[in-house]
Protein backbone atom coordinates (compact mmCIF):
# COMPACT_ATOMS: atom_id res chain seq x y z
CA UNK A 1 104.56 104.76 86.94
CA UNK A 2 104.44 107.62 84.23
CA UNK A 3 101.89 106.53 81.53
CA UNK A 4 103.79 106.16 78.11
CA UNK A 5 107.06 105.88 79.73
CA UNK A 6 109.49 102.48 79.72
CA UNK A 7 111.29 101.48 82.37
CA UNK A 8 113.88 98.65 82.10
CA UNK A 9 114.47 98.41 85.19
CA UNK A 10 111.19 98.65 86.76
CA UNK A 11 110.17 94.92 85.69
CA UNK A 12 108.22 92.74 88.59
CA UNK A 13 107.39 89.01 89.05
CA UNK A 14 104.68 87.63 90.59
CA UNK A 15 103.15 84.46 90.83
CA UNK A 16 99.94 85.29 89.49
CA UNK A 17 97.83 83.24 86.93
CA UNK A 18 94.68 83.54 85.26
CA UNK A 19 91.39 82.24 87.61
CA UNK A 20 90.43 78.25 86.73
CA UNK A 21 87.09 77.30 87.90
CA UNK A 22 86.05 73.94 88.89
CA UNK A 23 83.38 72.12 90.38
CA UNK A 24 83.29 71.94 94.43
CA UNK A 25 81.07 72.26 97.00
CA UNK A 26 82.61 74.42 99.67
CA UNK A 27 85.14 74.83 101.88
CA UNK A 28 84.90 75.98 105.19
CA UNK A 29 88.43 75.88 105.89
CA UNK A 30 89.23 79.05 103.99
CA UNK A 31 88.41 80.99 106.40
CA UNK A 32 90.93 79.90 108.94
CA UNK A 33 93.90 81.55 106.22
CA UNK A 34 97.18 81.88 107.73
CA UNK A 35 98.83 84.95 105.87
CA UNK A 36 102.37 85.96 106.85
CA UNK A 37 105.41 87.34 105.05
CA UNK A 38 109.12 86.93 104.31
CA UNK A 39 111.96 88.07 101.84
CA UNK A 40 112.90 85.48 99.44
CA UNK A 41 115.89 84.35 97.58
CA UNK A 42 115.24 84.45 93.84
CA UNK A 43 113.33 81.24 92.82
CA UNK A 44 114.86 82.32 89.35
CA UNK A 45 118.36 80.54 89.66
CA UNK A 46 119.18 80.71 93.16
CA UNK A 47 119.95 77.60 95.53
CA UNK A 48 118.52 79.38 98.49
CA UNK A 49 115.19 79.38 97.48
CA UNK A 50 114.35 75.66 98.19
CA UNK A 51 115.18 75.08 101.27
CA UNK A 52 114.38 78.71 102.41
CA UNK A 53 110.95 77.86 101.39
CA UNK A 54 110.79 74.64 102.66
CA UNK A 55 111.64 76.18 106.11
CA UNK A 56 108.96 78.81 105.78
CA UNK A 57 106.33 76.15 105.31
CA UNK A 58 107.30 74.26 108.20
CA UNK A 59 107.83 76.85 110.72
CA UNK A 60 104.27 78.71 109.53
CA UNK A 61 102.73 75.21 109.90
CA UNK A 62 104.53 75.03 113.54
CA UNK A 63 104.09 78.35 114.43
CA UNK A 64 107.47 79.72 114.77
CA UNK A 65 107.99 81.57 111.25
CA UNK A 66 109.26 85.28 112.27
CA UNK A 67 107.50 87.63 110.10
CA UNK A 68 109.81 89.96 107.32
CA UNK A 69 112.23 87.00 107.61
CA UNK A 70 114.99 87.53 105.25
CA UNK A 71 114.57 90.92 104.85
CA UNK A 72 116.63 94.06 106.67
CA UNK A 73 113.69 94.59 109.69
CA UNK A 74 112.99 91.19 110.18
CA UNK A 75 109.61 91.14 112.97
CA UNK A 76 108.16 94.79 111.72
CA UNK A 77 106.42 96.34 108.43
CA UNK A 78 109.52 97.87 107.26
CA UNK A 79 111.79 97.17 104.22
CA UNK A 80 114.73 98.72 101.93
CA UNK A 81 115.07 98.77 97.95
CA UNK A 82 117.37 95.87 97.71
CA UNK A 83 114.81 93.32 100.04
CA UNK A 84 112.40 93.58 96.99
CA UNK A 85 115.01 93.57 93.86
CA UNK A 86 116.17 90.66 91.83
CA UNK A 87 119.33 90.88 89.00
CA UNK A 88 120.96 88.46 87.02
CA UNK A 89 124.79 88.41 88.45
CA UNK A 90 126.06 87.57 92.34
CA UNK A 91 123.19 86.62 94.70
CA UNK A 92 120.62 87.23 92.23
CA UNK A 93 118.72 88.99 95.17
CA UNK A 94 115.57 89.00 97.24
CA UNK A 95 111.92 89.05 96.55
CA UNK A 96 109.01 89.75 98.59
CA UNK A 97 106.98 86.57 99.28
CA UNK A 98 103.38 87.12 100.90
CA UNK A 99 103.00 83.82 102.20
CA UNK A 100 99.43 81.43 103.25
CA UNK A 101 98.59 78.43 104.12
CA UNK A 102 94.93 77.43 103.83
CA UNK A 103 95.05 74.32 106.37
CA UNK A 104 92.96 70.77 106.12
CA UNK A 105 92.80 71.42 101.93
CA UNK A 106 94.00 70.20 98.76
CA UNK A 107 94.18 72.23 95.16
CA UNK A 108 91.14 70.85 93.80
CA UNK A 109 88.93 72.09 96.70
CA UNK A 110 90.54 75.74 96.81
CA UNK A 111 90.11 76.02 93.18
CA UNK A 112 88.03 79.31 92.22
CA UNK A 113 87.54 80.11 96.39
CA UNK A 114 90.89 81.85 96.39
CA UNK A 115 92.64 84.63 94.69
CA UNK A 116 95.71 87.12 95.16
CA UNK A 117 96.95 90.65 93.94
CA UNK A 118 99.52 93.17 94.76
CA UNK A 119 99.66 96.27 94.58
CA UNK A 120 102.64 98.77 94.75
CA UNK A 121 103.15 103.10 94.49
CA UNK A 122 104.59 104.95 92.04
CA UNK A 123 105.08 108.54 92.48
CA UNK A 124 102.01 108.97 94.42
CA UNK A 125 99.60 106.28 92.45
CA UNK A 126 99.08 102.86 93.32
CA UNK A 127 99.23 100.21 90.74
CA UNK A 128 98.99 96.64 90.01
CA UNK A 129 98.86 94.16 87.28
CA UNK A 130 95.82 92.59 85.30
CA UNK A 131 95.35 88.84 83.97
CA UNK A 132 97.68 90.11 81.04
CA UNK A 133 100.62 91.00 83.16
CA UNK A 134 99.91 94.63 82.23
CA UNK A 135 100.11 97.53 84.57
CA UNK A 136 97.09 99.03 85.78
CA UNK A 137 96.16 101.79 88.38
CA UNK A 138 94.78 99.93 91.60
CA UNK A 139 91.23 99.69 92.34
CA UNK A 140 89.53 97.18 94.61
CA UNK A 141 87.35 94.79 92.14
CA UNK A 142 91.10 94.62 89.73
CA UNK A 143 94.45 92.89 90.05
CA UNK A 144 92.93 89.62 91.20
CA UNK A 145 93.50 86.70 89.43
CA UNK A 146 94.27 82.82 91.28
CA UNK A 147 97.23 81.74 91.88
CA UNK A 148 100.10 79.74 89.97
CA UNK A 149 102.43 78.40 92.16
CA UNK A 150 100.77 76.98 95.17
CA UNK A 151 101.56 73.43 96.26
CA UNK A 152 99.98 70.99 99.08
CA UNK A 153 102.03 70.59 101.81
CA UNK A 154 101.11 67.75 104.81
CA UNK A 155 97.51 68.35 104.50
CA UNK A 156 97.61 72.17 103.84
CA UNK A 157 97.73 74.83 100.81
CA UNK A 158 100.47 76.92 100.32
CA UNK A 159 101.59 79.48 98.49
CA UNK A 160 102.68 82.70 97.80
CA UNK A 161 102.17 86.22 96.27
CA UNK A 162 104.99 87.96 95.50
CA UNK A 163 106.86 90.93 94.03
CA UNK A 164 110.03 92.24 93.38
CA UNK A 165 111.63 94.98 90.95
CA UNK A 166 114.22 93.94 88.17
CA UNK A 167 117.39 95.82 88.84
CA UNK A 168 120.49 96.33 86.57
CA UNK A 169 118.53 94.87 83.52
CA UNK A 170 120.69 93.19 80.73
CA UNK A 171 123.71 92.84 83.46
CA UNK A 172 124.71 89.47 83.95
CA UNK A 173 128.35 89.57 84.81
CA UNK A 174 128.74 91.23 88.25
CA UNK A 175 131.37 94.26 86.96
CA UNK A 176 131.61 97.46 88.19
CA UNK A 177 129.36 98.63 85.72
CA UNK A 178 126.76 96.61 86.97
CA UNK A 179 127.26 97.12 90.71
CA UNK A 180 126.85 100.39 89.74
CA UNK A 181 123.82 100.47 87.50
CA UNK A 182 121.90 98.36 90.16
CA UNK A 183 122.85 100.92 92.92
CA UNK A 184 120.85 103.73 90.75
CA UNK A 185 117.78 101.33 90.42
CA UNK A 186 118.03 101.09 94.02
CA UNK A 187 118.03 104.96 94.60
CA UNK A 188 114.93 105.37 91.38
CA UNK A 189 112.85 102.75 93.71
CA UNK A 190 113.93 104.83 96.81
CA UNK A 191 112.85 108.06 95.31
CA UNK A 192 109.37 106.64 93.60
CA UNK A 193 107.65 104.11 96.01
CA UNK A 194 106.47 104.50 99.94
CA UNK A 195 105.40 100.87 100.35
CA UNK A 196 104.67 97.45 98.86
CA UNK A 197 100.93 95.43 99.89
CA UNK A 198 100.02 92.19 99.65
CA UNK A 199 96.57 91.02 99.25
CA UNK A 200 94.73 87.92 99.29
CA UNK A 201 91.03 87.08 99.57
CA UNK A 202 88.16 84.16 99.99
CA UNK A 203 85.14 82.50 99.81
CA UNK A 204 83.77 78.85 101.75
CA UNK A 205 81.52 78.66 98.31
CA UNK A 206 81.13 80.37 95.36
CA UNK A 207 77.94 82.21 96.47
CA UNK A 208 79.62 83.72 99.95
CA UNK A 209 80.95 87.54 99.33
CA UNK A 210 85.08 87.69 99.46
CA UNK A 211 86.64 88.20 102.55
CA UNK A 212 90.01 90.04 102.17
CA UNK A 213 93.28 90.39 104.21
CA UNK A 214 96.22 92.47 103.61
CA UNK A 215 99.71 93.25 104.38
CA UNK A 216 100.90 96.54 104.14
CA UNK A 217 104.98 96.88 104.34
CA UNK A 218 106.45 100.27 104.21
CA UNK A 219 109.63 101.49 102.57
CA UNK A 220 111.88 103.04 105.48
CA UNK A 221 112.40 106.06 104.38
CA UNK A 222 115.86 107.06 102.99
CA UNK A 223 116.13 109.97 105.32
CA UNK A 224 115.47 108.02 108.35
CA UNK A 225 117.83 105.44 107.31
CA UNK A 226 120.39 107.07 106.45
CA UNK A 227 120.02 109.33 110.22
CA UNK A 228 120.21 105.55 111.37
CA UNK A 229 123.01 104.51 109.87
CA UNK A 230 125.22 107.50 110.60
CA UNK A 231 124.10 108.44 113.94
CA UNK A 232 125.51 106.50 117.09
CA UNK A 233 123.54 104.75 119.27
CA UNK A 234 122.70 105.61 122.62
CA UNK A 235 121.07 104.08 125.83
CA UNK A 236 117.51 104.95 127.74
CA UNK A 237 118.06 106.65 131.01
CA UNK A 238 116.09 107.06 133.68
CA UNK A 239 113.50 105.18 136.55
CA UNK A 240 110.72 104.17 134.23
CA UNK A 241 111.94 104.95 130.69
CA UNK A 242 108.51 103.47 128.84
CA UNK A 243 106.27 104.76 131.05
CA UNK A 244 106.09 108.22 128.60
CA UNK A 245 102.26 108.20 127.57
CA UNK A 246 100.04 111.04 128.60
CA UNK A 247 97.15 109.24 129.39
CA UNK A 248 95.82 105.78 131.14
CA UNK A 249 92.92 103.49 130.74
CA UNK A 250 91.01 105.13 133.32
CA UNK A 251 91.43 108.79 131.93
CA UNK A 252 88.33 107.50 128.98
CA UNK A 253 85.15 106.68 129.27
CA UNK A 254 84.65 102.98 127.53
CA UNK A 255 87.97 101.91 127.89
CA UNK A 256 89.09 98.44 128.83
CA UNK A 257 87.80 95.97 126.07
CA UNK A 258 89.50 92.86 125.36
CA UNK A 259 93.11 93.75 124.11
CA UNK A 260 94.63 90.84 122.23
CA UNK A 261 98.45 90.03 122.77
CA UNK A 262 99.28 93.43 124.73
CA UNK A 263 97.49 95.43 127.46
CA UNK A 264 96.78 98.98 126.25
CA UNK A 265 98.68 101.24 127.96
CA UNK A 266 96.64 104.30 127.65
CA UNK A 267 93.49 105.13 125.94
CA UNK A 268 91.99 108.10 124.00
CA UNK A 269 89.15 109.36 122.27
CA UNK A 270 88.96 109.36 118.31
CA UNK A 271 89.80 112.82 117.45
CA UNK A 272 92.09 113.07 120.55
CA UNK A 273 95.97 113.75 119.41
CA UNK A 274 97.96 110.97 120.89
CA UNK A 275 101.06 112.23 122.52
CA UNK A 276 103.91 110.69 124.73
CA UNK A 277 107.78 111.23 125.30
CA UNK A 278 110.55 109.52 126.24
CA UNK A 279 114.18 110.39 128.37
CA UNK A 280 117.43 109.16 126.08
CA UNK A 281 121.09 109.96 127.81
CA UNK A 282 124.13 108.63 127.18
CA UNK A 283 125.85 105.66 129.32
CA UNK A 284 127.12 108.67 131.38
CA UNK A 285 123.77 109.59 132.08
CA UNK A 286 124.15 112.89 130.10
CA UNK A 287 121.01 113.55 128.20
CA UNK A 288 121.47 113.19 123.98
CA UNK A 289 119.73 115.13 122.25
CA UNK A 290 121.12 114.68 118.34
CA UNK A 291 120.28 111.22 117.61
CA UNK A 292 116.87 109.72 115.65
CA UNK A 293 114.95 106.70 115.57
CA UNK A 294 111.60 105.38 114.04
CA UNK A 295 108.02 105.19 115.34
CA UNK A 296 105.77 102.96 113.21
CA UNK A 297 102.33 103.06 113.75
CA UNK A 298 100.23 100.04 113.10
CA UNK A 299 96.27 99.21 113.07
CA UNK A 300 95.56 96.08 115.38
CA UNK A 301 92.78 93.54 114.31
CA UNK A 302 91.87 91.43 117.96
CA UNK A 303 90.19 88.44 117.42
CA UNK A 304 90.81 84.40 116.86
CA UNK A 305 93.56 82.55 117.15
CA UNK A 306 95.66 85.74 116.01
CA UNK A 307 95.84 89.41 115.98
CA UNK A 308 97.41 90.70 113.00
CA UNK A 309 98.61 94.71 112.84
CA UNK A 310 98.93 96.73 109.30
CA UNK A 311 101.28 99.52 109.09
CA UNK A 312 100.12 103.03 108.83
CA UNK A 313 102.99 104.81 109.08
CA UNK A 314 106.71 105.62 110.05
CA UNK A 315 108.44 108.54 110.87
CA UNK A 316 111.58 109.87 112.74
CA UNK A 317 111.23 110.37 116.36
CA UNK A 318 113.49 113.13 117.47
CA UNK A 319 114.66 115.86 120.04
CA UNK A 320 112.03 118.30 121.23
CA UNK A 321 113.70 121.43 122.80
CA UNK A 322 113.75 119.59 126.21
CA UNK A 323 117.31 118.27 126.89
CA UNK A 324 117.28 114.36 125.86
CA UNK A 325 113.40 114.19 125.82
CA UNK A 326 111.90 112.60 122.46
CA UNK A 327 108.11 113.09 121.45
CA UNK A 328 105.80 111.99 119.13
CA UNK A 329 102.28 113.28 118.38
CA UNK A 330 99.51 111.44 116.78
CA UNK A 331 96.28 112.71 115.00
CA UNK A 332 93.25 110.75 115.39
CA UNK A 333 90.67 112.05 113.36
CA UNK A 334 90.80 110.10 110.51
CA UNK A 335 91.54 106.83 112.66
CA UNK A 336 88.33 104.35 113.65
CA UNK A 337 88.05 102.95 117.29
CA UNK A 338 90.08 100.07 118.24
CA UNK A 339 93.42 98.72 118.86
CA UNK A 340 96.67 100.81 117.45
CA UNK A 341 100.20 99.77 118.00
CA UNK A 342 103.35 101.58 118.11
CA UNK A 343 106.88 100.62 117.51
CA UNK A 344 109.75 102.19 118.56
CA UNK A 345 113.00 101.18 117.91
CA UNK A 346 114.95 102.50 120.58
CA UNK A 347 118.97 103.49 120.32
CA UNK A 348 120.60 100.43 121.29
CA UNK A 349 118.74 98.31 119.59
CA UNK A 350 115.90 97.39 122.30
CA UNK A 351 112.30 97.83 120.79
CA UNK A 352 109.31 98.56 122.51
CA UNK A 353 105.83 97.59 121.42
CA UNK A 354 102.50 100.11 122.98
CA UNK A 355 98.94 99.59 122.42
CA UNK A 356 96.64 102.56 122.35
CA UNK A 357 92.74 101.56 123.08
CA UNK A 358 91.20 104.59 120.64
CA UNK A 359 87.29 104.84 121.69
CA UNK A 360 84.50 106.18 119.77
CA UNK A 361 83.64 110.01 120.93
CA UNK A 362 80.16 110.91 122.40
């Protein structure tokens, strides 16, 4: 966001509000949070929204809600311009709604325990907003503030964070003109941002330190999606097309911990490049070799009655000089030991999730 610059167009909402404080005594069911995410119709006008939020709340309460619901890459990290950009014509578009539930509570208890923020780049600088609605560059202690909208639901808190840019401003008639002006909001957001976070954090009492959880959702970027969309799609070949890593469990010392949802399939060192390839060919079994498709990276938190994963990266996985063999490699230096995932979404349309054990070096 260039300081002393105006952007029309660049115009969020969020359900944010200014922090209340009342009296309480703690709650000790904060701390069993459920934060998710989805892609919202516009609460501002649209008859979606009600019932799309009504089913969020009861399939989070059940268990079933399918994270990124809504959006273009519903079940991963990943997003597109127009699944966070809401205009005044047509569908009045989507929003992005970081969702909890704080179970076994009621308003009055949660009051001053709870607070939410997020935080969005601009050309390389994150920002969020302050109690005014103001931007502000991001830094941890600012951008809080409680929230506005939530609700009890059958015993629970909900509510939401969320975010979305305003495209096509002053368009309310869907013309040309404005199909057109949204499309270059679309391609400025495109250009400017690399990903969207959500954040929310709490406390069982007003004395206990803040314990924060994010979500980190990443723009695809245009040049991979574009290599998607234009590219066709071809099929895995060979015996044991997923068995591509370099290395097993046994190949590091320390290996083998408790792994959450998914056994590791290989293990490495911090420091250690992680590296692994896979065989793509044709349904004539002819090996392709000008095709693309992404590898997101993700950090894995084990522990509870969930894991959750954040989203480091994505990038394009493509041909490396061998005929129809794709490869990725994967620094580790700067990564901490634990549980990594990665995503690929394989031509086709299969995905396949790996977990990577990373272990501290000697």
């Amino acid at each position: 966001m260039r300081r002393g610059t105006t952007w029309r167009v660049v115009i969020p909402w969020v359900g944010l509000a200014i922090l209340m404080t009342v009296g309480f005594s703690g709650l000790s069911s904060v701390d069993e949070t459920t934060f998710t995410w989805g892609y919202a119709p516009n609460v501002y006008g649209s008859p979606e929204w009600a019932p799309w939020w009504q089913d969020a709340m009861d399939n989070i309460a059940g268990g079933s809600f399918t994270q990124g619901t809504g959006g273009s890459y519903p079940g991963t990290h990943l997003f597109l311009p127009v699944d966070e950009t809401v205009y005044s014509f047509a569908d009045l578009g989507t929003r992005i709604h970081w969702i909890y539930q704080i179970p076994d509570a009621t308003l009055v208890e949660v009051s001053g325990l709870f607070e939410v923020k997020w935080v969005v780049d601009w050309e390389g600088e994150d920002w969020t907003t302050d109690a005014s609605g103001a931007w502000i560059l991001d830094d941890p202690g600012e951008g809080w503030s409680a929230p506005r909208s939530w609700e009890e639901y059958n015993g629970d808190v909900f509510g939401s964070v969320a975010f979305a840019w305003w495209g096509a401003y002053g368009y309310t008639s869907d013309t040309p003109e404005a199909r057109a002006q949204l499309e270059a909001d679309l391609q400025t957001y495109w250009d400017a941002q690399t990903h969207a976070t959500g954040l929310v954090r709490w406390r069982s009492d007003p004395s206990s330190p803040w314990t924060v959880e994010q979500i980190r959702l990443i723009l695809m970027p245009q040049s991979l999606y574009e290599r998607l969309t234009q590219e066709p799609q071809y099929v895995i070949g060979g015996d044991s097309p997923y068995g591509f890593l370099d290395r097993g469990l046994a190949d590091v010392a320390g290996a083998g911990g408790a792994a959450g949802d998914i056994e590791p399939s290989a293990a490495y060192t911090v420091g250690e490049t992680i590296t692994g390839c896979i065989l793509v060919t044709d349904p004539s079994g002819n090996p392709v070799n000008h095709t693309y498709f992404p590898l997101t990276f993700y950090k894995v938190t084990v522990g509870g009655e969930f894991e959750t994963r954040e989203a480091l990266f994505a990038r394009t996985l493509s041909c490396w000089g061998h005929p129809g063999e794709f490869c990725f490699e994967i620094g580790t230096d700067e990564l901490e030991p634990g549980y990594y995932d990665i995503r690929l979404g394989l031509p086709g349309g299969d995905v396949q999730w790996i977990r990577i054990e990373l272990v501290a070096g000697e």
